[in-house]
PDB file of N, CA and C in Angstrom:
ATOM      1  N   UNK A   1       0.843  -1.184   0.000  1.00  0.00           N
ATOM      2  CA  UNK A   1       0.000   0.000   0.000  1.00  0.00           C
ATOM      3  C   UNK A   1       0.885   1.243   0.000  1.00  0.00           C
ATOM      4  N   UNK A   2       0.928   2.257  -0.796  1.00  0.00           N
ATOM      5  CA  UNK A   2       1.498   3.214  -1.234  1.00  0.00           C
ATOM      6  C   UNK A   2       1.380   4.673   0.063  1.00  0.00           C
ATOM      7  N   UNK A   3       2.072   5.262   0.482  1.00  0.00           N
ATOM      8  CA  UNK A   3       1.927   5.553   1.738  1.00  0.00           C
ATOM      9  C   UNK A   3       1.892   7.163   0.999  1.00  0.00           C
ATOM     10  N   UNK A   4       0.766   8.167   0.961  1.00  0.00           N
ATOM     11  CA  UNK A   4       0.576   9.703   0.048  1.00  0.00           C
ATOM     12  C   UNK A   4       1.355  10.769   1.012  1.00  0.00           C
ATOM     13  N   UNK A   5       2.319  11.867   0.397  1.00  0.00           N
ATOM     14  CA  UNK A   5       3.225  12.739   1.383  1.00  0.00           C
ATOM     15  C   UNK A   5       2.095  14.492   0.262  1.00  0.00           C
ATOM     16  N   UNK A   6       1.789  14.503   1.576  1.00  0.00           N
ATOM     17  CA  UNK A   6       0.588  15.533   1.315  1.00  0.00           C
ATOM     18  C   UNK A   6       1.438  17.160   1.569  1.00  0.00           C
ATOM     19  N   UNK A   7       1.323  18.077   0.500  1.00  0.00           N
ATOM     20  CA  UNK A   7       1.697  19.813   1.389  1.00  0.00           C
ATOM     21  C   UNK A   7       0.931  19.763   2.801  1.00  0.00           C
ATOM     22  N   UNK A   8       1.748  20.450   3.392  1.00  0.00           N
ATOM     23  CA  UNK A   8       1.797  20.887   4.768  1.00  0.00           C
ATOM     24  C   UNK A   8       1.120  22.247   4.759  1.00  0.00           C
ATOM     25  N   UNK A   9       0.945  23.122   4.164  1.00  0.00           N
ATOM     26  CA  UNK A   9       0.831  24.582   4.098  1.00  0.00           C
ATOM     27  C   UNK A   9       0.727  24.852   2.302  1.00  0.00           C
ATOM     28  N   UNK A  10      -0.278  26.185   2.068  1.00  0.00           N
ATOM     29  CA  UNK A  10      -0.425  26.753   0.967  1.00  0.00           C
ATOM     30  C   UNK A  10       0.945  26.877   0.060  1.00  0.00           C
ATOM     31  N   UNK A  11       1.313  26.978  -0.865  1.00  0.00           N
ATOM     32  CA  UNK A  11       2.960  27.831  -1.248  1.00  0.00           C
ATOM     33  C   UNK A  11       2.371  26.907  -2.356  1.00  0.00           C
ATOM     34  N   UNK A  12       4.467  27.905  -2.791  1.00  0.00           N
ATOM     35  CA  UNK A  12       5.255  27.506  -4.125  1.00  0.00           C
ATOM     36  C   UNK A  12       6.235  26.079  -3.911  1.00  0.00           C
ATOM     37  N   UNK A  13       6.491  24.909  -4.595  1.00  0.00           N
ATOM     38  CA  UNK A  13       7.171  24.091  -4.621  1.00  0.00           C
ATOM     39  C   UNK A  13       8.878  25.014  -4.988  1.00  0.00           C
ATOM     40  N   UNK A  14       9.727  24.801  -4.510  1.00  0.00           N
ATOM     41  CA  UNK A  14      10.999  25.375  -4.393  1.00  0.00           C
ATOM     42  C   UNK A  14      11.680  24.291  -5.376  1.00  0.00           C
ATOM     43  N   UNK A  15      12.142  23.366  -4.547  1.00  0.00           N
ATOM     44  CA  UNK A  15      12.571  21.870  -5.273  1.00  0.00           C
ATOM     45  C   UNK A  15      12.451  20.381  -4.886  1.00  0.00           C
ATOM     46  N   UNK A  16      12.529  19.972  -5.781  1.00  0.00           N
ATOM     47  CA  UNK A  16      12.005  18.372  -5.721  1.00  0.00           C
ATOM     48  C   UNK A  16      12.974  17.818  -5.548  1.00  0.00           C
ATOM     49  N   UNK A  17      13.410  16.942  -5.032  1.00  0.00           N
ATOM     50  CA  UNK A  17      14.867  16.242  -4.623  1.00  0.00           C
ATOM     51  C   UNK A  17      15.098  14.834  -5.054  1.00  0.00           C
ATOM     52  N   UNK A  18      13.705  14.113  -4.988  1.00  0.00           N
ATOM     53  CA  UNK A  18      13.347  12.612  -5.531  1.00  0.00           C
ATOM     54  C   UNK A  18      12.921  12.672  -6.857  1.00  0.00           C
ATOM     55  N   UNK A  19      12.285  11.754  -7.440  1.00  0.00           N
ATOM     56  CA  UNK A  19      12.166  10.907  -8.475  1.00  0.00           C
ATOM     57  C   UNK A  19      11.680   9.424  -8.682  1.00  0.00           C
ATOM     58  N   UNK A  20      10.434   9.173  -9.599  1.00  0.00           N
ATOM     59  CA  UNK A  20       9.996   7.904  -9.270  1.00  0.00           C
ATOM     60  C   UNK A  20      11.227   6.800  -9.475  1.00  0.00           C
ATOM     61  N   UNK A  21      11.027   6.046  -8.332  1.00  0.00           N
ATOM     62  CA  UNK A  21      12.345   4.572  -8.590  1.00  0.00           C
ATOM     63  C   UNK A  21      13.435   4.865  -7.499  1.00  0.00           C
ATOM     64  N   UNK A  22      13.379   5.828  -6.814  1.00  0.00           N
ATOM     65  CA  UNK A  22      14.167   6.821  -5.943  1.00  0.00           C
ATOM     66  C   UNK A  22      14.023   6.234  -4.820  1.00  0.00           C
ATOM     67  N   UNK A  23      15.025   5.256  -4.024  1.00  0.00           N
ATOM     68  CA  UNK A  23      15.211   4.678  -2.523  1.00  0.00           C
ATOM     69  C   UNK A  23      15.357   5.561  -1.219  1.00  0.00           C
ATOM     70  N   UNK A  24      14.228   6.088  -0.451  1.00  0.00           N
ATOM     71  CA  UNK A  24      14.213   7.186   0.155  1.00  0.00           C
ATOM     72  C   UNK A  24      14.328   6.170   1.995  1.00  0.00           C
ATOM     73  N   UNK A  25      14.901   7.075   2.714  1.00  0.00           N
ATOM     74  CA  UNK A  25      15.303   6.315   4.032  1.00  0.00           C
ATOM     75  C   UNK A  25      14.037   7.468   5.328  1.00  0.00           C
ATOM     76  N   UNK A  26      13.862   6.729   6.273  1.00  0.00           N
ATOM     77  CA  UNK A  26      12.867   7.666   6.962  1.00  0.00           C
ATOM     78  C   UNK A  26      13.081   9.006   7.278  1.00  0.00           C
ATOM     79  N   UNK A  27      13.059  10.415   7.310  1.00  0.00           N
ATOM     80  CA  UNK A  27      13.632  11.606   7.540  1.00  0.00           C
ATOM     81  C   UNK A  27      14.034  11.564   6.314  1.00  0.00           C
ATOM     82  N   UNK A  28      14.552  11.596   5.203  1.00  0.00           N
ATOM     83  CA  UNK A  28      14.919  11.929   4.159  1.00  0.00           C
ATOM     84  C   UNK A  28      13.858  13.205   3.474  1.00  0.00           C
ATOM     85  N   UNK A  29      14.554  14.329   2.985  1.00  0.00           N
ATOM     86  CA  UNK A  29      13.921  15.377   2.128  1.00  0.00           C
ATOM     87  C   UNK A  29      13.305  15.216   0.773  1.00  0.00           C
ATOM     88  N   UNK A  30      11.943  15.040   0.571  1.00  0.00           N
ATOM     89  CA  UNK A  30      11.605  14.428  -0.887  1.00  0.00           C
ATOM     90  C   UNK A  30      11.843  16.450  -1.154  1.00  0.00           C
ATOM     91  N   UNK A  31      10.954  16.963  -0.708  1.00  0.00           N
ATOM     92  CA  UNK A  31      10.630  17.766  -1.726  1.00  0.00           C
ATOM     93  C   UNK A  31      10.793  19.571  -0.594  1.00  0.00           C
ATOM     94  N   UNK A  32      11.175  20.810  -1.210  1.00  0.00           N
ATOM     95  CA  UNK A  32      11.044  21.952  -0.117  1.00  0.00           C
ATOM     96  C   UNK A  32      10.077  22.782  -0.766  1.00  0.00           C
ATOM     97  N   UNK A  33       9.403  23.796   0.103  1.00  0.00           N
ATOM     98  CA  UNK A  33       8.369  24.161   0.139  1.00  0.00           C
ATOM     99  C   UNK A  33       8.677  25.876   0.307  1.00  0.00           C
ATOM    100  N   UNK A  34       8.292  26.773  -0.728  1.00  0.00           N
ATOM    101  CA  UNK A  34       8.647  28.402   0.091  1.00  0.00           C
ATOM    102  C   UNK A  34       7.517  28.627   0.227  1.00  0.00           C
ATOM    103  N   UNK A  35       7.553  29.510   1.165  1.00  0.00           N
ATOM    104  CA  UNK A  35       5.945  29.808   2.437  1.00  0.00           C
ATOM    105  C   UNK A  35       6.723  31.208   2.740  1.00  0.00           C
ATOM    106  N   UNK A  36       5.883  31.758   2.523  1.00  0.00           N
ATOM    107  CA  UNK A  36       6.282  33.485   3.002  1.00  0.00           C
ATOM    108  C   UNK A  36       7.573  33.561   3.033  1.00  0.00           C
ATOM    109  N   UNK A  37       8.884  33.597   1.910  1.00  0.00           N
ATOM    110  CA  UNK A  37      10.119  33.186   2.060  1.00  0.00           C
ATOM    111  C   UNK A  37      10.689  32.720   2.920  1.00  0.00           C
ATOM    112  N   UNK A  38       9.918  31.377   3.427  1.00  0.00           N
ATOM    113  CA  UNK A  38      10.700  30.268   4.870  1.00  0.00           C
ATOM    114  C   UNK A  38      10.482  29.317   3.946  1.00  0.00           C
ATOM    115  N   UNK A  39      11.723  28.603   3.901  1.00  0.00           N
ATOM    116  CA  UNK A  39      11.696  27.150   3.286  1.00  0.00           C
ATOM    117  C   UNK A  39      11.151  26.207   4.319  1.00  0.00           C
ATOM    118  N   UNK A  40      10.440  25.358   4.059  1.00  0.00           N
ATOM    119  CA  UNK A  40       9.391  24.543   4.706  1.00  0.00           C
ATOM    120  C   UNK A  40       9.561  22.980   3.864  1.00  0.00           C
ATOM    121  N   UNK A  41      10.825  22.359   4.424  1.00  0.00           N
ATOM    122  CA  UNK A  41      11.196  21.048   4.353  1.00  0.00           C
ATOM    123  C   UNK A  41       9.725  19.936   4.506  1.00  0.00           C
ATOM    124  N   UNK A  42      10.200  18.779   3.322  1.00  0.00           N
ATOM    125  CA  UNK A  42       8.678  17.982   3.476  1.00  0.00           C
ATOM    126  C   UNK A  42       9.607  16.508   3.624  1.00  0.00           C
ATOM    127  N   UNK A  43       9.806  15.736   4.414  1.00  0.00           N
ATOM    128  CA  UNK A  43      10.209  14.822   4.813  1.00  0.00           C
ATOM    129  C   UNK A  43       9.583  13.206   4.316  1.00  0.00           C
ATOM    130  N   UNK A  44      10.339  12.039   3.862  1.00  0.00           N
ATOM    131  CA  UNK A  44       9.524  10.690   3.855  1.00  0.00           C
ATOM    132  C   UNK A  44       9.342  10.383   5.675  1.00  0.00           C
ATOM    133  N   UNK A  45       8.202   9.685   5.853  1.00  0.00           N
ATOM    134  CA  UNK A  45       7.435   9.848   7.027  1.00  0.00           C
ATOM    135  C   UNK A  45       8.031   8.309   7.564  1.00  0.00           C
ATOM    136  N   UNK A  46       8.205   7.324   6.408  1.00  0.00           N
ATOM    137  CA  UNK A  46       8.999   6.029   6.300  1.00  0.00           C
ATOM    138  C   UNK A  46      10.012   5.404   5.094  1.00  0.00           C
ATOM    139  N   UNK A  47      10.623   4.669   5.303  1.00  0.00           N
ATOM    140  CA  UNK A  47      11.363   3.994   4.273  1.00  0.00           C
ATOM    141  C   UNK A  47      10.750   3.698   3.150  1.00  0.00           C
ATOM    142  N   UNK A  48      11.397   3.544   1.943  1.00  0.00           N
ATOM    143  CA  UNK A  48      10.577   3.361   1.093  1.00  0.00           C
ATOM    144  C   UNK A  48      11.407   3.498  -0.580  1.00  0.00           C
ATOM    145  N   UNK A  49      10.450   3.104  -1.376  1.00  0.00           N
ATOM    146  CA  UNK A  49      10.725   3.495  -3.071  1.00  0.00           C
ATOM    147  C   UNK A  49       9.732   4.576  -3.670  1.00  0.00           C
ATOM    148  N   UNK A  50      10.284   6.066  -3.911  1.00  0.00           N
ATOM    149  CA  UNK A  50       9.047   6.659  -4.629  1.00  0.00           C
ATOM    150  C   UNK A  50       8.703   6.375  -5.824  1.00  0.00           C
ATOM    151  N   UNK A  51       7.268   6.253  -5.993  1.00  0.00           N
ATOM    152  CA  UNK A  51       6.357   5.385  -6.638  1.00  0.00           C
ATOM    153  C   UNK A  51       5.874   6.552  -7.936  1.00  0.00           C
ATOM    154  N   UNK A  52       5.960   7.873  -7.028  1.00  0.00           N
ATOM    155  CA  UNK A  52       4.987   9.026  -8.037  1.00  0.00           C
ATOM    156  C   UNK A  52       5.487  10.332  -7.100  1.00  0.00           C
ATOM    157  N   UNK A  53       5.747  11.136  -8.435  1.00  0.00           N
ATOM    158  CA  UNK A  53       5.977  12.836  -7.896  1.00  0.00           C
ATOM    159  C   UNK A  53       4.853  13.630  -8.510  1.00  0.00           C
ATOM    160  N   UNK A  54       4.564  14.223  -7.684  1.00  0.00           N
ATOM    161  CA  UNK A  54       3.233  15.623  -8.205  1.00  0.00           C
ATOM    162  C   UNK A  54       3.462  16.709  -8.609  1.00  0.00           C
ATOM    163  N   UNK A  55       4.593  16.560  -8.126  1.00  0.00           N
ATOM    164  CA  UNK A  55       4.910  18.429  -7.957  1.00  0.00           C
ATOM    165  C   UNK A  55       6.247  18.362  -8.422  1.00  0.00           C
ATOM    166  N   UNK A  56       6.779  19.884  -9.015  1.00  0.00           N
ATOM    167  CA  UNK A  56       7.971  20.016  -9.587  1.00  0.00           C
ATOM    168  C   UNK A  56       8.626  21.206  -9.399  1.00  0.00           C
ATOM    169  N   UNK A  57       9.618  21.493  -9.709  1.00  0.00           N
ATOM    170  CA  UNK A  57      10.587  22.391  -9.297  1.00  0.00           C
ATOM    171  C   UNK A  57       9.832  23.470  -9.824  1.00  0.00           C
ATOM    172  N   UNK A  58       9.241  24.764  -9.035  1.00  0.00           N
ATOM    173  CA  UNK A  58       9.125  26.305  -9.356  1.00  0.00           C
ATOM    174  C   UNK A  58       7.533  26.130  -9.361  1.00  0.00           C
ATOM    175  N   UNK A  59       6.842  25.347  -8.966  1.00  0.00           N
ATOM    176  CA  UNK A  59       5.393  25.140  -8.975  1.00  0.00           C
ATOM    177  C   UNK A  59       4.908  25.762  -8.524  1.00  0.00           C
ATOM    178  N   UNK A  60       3.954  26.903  -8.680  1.00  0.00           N
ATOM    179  CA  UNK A  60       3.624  27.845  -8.019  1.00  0.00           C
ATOM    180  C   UNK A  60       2.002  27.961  -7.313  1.00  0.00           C
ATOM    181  N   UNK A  61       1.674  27.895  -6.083  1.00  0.00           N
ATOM    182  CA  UNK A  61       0.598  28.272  -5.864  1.00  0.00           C
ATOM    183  C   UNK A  61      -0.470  27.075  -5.409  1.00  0.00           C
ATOM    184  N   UNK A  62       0.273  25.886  -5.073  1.00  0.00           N
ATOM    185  CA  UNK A  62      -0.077  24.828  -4.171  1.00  0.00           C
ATOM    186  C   UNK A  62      -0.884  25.102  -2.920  1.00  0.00           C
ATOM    187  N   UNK A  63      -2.292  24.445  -3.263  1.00  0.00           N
ATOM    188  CA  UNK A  63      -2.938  24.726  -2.072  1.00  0.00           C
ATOM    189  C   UNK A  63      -2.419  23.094  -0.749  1.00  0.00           C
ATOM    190  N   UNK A  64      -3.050  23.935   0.189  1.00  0.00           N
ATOM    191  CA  UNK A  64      -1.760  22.960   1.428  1.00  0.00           C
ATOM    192  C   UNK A  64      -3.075  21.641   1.463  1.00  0.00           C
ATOM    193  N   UNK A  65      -2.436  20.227   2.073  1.00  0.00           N
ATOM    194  CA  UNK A  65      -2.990  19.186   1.687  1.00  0.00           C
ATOM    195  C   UNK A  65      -3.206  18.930  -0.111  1.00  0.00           C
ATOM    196  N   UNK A  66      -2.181  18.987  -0.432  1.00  0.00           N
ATOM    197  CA  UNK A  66      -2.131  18.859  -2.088  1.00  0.00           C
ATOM    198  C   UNK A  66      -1.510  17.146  -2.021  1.00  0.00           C
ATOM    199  N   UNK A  67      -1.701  16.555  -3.259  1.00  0.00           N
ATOM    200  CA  UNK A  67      -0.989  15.169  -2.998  1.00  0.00           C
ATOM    201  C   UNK A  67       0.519  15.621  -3.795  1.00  0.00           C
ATOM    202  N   UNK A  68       1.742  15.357  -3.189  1.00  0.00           N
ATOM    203  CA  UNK A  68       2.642  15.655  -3.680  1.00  0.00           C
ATOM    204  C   UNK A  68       3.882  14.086  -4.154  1.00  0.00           C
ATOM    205  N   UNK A  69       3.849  13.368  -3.316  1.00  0.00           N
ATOM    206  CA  UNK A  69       4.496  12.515  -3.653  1.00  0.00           C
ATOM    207  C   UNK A  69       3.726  11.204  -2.620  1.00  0.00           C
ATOM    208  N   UNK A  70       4.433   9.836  -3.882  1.00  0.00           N
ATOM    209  CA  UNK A  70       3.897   9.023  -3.218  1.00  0.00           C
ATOM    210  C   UNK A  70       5.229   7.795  -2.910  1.00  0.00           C
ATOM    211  N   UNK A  71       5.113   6.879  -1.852  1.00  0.00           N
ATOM    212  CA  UNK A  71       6.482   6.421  -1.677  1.00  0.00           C
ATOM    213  C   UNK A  71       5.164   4.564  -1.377  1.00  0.00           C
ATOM    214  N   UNK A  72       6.359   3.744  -1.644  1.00  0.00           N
ATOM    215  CA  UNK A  72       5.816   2.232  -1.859  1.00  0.00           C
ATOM    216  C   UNK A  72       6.732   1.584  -0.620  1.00  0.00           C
TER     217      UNK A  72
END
């Protein structure tokens, strides 16, 4: 079962760090987030392979609870 890494807050996607096929370890940075110019780190929650990316570098205007990446 594919485990969904949801925005945290409204914003712009900054950068994407993963990639589907991408061996991610728990605490690892998939993706950062700018929020009122504060970068707002989005973390894998568990171990895993990402399965699917949503979002991409310079994405602008992400409402928060967006599906952004998915890890297997």
């Amino acid at each position: 079962m594919a485990t969904e890494i949801r925005t945290q807050t409204a914003g712009n996607v900054w950068k994407v760090l993963v990639k589907p096929g991408d061996a991610v370890a728990e605490g690892d940075v998939l993706f950062i987030m700018e929020v009122m110019k504060m970068e707002v780190p989005h973390t894998a929650p568990i171990a895993g392979t990402v399965s699917a990316v949503h979002v991409a570098n310079d994405q602008e205007g992400l409402d928060a609870d967006a599906p952004a990446v998915e890890l297997d």
